[in-house]
C-alpha atoms as a PDB file:
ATOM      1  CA  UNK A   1      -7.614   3.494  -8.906  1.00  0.00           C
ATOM      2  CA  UNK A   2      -7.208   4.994 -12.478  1.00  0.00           C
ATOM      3  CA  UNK A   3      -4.382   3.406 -14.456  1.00  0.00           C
ATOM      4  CA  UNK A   4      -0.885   6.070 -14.835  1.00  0.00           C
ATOM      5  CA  UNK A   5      -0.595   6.105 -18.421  1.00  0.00           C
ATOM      6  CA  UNK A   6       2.597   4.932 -19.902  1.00  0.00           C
ATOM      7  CA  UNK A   7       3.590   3.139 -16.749  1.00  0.00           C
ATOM      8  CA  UNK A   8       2.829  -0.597 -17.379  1.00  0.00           C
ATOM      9  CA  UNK A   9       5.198  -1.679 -14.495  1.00  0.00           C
ATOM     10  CA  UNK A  10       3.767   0.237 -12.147  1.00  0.00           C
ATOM     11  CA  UNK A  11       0.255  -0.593 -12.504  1.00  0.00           C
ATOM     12  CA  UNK A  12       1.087  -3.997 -12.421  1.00  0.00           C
ATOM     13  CA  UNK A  13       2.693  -3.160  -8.976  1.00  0.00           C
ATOM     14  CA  UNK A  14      -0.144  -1.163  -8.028  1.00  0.00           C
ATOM     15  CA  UNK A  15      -2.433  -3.699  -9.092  1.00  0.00           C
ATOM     16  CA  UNK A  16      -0.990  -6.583  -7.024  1.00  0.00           C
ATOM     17  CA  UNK A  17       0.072  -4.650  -4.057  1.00  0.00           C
ATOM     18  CA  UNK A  18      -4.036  -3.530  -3.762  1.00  0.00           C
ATOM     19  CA  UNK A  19      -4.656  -7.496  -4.258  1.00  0.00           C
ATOM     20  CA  UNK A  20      -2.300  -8.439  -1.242  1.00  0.00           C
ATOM     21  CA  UNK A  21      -3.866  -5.501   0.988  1.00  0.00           C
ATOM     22  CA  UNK A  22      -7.469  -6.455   0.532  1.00  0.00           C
ATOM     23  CA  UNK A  23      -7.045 -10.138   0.995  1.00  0.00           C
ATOM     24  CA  UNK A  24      -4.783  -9.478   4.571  1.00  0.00           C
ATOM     25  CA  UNK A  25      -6.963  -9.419   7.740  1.00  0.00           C
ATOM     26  CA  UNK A  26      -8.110  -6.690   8.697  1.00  0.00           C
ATOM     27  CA  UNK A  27      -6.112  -6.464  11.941  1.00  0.00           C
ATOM     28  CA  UNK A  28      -2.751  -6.939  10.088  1.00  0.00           C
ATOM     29  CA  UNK A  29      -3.406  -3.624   7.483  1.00  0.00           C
ATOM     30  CA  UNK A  30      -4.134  -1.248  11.116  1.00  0.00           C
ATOM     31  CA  UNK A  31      -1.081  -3.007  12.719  1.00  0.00           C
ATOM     32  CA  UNK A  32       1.262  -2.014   9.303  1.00  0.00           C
ATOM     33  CA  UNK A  33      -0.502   1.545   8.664  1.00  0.00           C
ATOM     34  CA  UNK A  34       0.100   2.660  12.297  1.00  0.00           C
ATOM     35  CA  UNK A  35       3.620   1.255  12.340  1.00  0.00           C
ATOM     36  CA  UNK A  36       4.186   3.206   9.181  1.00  0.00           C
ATOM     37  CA  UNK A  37       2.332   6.111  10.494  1.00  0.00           C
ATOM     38  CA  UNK A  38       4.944   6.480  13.512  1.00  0.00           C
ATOM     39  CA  UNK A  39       8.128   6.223  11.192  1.00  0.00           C
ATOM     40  CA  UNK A  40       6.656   8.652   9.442  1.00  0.00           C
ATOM     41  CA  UNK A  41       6.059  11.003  12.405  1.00  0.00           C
ATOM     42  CA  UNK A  42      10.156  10.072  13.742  1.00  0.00           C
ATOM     43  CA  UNK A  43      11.659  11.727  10.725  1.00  0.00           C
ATOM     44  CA  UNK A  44      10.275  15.252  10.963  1.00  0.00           C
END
């Protein structure tokens, strides 16, 4: 992921929220995309 210039904060988020992802098992990150995936598809 390329770095948003001028936004410090949020490439320090970005940065540690792709750290937590990759070191969650692999079955957790399906469970929490699909359960985002269907709130996504409830408010349209």
């Amino acid at each position: 992921m390329e770095p948003v210039k001028g936004c410090k904060g949020l490439n320090i988020y970005r940065h540690d929220l792709m750290q937590r992802v990759m070191s969650m098992p692999d079955l957790e990150v399906r469970e929490r995309l699909e359960h985002l995936r269907r709130l996504d598809q409830t408010n349209y």
